[in-house]
N, C-alpha and C. Protein backbone atom coordinates (compact mmCIF):
# COMPACT_ATOMS: atom_id res chain seq x y z
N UNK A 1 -68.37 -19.80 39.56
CA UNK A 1 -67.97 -18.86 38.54
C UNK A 1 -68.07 -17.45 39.09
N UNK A 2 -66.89 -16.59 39.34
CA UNK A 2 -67.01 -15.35 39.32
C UNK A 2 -67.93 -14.31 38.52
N UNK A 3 -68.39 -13.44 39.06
CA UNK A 3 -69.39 -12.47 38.18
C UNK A 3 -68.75 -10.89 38.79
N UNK A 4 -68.81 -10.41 37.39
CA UNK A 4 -68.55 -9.34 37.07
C UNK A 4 -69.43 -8.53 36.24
N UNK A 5 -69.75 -7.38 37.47
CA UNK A 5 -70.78 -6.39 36.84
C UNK A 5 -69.99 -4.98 35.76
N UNK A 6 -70.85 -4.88 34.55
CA UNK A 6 -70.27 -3.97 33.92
C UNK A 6 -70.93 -2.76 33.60
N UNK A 7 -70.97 -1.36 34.18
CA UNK A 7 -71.91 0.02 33.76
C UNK A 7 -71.05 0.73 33.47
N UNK A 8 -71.87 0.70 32.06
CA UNK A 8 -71.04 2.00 31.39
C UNK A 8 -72.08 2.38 29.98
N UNK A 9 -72.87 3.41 29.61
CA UNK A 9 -73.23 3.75 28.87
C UNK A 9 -73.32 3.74 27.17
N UNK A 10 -71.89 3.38 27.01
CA UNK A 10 -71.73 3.07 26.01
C UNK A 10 -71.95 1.55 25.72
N UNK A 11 -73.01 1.21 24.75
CA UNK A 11 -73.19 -0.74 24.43
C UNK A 11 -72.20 -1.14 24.21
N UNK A 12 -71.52 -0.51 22.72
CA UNK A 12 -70.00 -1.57 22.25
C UNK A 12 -69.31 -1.60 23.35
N UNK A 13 -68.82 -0.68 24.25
CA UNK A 13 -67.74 -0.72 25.48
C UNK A 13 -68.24 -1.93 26.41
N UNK A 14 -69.80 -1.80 26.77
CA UNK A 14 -70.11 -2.85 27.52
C UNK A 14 -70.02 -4.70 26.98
N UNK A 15 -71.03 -4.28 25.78
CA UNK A 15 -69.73 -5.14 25.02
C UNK A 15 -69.09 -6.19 24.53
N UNK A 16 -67.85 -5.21 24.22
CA UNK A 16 -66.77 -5.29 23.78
C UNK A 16 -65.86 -6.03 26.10
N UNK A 17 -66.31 -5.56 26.78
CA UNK A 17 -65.93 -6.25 27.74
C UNK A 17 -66.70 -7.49 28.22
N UNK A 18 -67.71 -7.29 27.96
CA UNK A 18 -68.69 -8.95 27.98
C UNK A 18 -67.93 -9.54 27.48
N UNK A 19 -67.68 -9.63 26.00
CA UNK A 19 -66.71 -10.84 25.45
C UNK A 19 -65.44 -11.20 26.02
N UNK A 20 -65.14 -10.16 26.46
CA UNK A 20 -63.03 -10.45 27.15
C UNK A 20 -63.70 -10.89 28.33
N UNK A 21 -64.86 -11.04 29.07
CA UNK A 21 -64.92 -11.33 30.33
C UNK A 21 -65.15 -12.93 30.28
N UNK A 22 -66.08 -12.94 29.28
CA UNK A 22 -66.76 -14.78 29.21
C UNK A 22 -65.71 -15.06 28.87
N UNK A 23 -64.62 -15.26 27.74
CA UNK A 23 -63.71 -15.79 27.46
C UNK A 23 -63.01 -16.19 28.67
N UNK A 24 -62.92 -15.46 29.84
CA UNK A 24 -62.14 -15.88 30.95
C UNK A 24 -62.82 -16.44 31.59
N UNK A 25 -64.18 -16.99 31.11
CA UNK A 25 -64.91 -17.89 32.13
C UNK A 25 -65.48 -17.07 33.18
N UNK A 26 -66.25 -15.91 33.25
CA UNK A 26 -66.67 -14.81 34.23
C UNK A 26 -67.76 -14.90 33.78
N UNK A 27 -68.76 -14.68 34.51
CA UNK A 27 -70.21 -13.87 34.31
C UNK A 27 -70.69 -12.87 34.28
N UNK A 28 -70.86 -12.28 33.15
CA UNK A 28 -71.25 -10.51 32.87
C UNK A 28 -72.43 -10.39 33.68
N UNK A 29 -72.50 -9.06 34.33
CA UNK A 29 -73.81 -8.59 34.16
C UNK A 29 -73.77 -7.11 33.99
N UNK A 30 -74.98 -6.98 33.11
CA UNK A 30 -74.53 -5.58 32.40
C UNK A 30 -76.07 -4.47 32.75
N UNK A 31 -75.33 -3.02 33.11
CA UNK A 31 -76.02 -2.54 33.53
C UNK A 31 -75.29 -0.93 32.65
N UNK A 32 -76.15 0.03 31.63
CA UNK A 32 -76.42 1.02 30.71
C UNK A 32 -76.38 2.48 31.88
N UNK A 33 -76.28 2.62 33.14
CA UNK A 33 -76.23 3.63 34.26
C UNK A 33 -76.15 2.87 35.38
N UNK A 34 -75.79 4.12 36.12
CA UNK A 34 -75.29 3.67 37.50
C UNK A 34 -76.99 3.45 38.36
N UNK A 35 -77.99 4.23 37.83
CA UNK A 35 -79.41 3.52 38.66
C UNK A 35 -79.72 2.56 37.97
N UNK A 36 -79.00 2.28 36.65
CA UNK A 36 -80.00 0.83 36.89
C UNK A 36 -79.21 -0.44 37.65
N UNK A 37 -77.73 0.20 37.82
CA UNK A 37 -76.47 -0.98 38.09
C UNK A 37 -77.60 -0.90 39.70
N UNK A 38 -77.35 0.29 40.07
CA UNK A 38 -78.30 0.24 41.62
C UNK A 38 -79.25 -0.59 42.01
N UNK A 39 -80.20 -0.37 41.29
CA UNK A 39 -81.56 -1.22 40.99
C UNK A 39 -81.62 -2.72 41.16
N UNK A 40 -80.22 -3.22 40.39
CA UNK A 40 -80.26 -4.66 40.07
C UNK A 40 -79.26 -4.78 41.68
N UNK A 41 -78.56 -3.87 42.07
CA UNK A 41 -77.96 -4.76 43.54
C UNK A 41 -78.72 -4.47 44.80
N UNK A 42 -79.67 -3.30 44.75
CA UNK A 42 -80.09 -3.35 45.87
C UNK A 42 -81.98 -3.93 45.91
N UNK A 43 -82.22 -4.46 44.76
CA UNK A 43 -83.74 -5.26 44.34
C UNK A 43 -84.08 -6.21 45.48
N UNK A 44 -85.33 -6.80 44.93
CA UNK A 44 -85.51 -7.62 46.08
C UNK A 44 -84.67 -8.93 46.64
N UNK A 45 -83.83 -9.42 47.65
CA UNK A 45 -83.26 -9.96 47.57
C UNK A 45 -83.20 -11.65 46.93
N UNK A 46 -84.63 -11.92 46.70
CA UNK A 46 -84.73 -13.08 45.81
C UNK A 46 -83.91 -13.08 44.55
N UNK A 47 -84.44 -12.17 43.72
CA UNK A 47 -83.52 -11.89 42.57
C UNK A 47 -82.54 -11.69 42.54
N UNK A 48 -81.58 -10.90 43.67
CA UNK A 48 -80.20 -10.16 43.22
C UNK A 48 -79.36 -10.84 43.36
N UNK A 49 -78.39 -10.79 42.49
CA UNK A 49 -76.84 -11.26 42.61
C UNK A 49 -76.25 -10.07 42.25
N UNK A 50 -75.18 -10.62 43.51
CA UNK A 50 -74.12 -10.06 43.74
C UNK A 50 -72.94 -9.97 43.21
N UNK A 51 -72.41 -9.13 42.36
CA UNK A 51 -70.90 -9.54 41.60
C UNK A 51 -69.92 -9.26 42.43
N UNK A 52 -68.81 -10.05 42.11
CA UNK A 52 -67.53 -10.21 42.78
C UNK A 52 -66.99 -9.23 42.46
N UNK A 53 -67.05 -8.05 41.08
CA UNK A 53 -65.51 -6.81 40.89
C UNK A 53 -66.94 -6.14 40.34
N UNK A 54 -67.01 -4.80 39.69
CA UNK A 54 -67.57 -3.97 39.30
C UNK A 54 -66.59 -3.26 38.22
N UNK A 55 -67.05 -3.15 36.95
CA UNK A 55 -66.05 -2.13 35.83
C UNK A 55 -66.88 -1.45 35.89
N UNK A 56 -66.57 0.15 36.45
CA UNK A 56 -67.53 1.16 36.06
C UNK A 56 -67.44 2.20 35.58
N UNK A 57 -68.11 2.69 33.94
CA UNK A 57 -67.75 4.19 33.87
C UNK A 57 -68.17 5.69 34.41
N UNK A 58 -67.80 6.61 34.64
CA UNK A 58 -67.86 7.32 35.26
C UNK A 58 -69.16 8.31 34.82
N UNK A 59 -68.74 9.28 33.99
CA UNK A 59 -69.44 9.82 33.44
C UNK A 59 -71.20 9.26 32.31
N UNK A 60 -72.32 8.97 33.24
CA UNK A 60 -72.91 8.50 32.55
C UNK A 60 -74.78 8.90 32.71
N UNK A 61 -75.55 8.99 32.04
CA UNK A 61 -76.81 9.75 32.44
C UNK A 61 -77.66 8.69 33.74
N UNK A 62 -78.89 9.65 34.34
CA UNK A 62 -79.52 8.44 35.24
C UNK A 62 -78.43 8.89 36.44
N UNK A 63 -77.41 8.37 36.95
CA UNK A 63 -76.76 8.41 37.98
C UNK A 63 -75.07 7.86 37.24
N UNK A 64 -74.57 9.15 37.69
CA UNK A 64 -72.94 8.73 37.24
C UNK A 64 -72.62 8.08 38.05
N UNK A 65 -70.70 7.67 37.53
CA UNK A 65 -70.35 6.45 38.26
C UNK A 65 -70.23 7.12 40.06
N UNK A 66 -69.56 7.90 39.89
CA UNK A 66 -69.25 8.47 41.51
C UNK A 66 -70.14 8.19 42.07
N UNK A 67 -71.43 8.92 42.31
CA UNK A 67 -72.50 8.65 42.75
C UNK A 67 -73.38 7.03 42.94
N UNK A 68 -73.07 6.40 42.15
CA UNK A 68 -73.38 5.09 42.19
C UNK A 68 -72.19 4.56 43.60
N UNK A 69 -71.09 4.49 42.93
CA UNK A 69 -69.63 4.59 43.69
C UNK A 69 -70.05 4.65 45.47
N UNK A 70 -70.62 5.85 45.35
CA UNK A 70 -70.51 6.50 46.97
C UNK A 70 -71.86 5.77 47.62
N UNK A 71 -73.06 5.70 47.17
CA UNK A 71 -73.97 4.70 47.01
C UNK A 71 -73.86 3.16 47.53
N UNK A 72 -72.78 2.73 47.30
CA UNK A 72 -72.52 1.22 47.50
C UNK A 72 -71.81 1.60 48.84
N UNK A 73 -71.17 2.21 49.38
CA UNK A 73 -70.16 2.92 50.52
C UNK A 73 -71.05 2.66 51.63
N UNK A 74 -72.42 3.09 51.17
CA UNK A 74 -73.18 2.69 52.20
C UNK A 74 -73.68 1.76 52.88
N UNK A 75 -73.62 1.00 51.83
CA UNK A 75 -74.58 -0.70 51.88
C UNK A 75 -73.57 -1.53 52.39
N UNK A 76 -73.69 -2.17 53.67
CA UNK A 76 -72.71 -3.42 53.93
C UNK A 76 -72.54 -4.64 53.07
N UNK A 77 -73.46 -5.18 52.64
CA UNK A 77 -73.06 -5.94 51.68
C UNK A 77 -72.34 -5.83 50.02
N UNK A 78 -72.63 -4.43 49.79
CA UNK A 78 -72.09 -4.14 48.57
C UNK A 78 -70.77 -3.13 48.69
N UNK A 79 -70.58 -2.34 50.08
CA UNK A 79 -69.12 -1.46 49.73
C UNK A 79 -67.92 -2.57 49.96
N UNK A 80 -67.81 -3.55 50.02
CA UNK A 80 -66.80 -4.60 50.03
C UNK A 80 -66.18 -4.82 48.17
N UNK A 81 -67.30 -4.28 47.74
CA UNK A 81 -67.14 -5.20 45.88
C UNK A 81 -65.52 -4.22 45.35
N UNK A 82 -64.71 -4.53 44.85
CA UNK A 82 -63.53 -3.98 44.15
C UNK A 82 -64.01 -3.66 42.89
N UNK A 83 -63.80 -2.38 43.13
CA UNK A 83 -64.89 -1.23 41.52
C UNK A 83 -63.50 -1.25 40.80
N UNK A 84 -63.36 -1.25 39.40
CA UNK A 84 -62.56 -0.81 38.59
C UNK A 84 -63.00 0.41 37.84
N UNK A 85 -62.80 1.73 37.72
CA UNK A 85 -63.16 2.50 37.37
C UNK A 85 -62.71 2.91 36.22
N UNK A 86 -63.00 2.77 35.07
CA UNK A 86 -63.36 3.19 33.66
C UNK A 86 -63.81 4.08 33.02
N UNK A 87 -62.57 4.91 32.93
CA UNK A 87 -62.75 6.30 32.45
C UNK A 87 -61.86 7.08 31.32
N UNK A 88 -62.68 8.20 30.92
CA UNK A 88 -61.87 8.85 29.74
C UNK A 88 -60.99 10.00 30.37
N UNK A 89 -61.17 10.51 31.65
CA UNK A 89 -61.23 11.57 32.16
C UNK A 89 -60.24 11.26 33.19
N UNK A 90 -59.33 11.44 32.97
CA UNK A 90 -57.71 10.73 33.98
C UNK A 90 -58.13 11.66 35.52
N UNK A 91 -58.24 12.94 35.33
CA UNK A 91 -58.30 14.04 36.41
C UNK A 91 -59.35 13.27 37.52
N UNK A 92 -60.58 12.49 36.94
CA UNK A 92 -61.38 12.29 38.28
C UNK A 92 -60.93 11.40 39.00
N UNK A 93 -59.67 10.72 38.97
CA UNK A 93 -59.23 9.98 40.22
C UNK A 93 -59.10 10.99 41.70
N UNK A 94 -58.94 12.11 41.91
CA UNK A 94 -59.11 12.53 42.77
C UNK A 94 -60.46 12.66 43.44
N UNK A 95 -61.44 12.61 42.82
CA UNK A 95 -62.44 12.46 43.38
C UNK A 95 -62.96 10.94 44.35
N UNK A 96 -61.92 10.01 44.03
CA UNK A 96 -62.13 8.35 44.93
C UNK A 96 -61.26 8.41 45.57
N UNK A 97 -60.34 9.13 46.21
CA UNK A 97 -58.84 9.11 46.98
C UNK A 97 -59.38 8.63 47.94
N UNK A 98 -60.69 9.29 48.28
CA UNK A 98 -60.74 8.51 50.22
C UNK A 98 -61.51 6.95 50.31
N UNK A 99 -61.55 6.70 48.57
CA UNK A 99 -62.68 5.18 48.66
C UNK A 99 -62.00 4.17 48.94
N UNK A 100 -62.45 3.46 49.63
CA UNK A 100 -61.88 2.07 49.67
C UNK A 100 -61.70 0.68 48.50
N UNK A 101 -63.04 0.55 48.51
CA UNK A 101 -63.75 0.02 47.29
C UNK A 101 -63.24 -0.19 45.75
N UNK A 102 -62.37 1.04 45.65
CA UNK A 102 -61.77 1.53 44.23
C UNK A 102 -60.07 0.19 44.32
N UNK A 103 -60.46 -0.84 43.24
CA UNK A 103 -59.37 -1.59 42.81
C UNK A 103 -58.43 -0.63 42.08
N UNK A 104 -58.88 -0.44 40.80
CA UNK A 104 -57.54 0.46 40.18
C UNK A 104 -58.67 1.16 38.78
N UNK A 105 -57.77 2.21 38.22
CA UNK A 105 -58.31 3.22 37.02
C UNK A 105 -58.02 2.62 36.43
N UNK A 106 -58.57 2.89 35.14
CA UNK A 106 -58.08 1.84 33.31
C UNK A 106 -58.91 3.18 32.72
N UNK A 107 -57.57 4.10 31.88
CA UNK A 107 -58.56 5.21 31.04
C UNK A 107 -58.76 4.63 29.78
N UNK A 108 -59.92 5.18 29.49
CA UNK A 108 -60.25 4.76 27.96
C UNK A 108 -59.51 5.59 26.91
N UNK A 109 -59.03 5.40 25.37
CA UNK A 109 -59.22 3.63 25.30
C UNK A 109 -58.32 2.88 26.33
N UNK A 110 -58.64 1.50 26.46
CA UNK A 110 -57.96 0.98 27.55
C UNK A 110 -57.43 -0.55 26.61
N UNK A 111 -56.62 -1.12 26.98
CA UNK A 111 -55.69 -2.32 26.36
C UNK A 111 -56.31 -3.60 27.16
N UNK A 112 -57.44 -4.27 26.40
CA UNK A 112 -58.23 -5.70 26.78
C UNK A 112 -57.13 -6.35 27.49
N UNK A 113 -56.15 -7.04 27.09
CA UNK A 113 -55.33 -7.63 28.04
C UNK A 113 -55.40 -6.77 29.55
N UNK A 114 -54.38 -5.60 29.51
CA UNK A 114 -54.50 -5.07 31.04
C UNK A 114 -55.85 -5.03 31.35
N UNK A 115 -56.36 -5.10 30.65
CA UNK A 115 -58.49 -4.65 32.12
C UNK A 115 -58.22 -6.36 32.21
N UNK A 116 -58.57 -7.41 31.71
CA UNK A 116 -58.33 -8.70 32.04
C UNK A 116 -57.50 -8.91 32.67
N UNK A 117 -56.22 -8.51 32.71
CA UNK A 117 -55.38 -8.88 34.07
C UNK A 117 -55.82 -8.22 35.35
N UNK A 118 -56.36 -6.61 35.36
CA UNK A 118 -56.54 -5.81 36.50
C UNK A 118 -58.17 -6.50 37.14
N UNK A 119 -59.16 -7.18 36.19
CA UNK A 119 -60.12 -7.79 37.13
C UNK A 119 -59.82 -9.39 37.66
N UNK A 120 -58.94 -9.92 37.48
CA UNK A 120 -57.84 -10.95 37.40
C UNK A 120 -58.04 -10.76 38.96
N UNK A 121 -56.89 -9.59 39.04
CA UNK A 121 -56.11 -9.16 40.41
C UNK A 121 -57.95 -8.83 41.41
N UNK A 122 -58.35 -7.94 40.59
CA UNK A 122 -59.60 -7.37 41.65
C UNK A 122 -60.34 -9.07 42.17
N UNK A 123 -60.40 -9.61 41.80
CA UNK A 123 -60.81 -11.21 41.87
C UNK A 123 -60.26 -11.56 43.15
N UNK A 124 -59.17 -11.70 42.79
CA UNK A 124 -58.13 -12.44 43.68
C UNK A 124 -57.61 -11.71 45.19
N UNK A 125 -58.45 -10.72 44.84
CA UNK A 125 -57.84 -9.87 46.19
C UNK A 125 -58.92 -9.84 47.05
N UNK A 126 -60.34 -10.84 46.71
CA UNK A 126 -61.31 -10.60 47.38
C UNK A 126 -61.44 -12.05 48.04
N UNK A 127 -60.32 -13.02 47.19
CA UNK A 127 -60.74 -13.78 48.41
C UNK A 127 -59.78 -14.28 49.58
């Protein structure tokens, strides 16, 4: 079963995508900031799992998404993951132009079908 990590500050948003995710047979894991999304991937390695795509919002307290973002860039095992970035704020795509990592934007509000098709694709492009 694929797993898909979700940070984003807002609960209903997180969610409101938990449910569209299990329905597709995915495994949430949900993380309220980008240090605690941190926390749970770079912990001791007994515990951690690793998700296959990342939905992340940007703007969020603790450590925003960028920063989380640039964070994983570092880590060999984690700058491979296809981030979907989840945002209200269309303008900060210029700030990921040089990332690799970055699958595709979805601004909020965003249309459940397309984010389910776009972590679909982020899925499928990883293996």
């Amino acid at each position: 079963m694929s797993k898909v990590m979700v940070v984003d500050d807002e609960k209903d948003v997180v969610y409101l995508i938990k449910v569209l995710m299990e329905r597709e047979q995915l495994e949430v894991m949900e993380a309220y900031n980008g240090l605690e999304a941190y926390n749970k991937l770079t912990g001791p390695a007994e515990g951690r799992i690793i998700p296959d795509a990342i939905i992340l919002d940007i703007m969020m307290p603790e450590m925003d998404g960028y920063t989380f973002q640039s964070k994983l860039q570092e880590i060999d095992y984690l700058s491979k993951i296809p981030i979907i970035i989840l945002t209200a704020k269309g303008q900060m795509k210029d700030l990921f132009e040089l990332s690799s990592n970055i699958f595709a934007f979805v601004e909020k509000p965003f249309e459940p079908k397309n984010l389910v098709k776009i972590v679909k694709d982020a899925l499928a492009s990883k293996k």
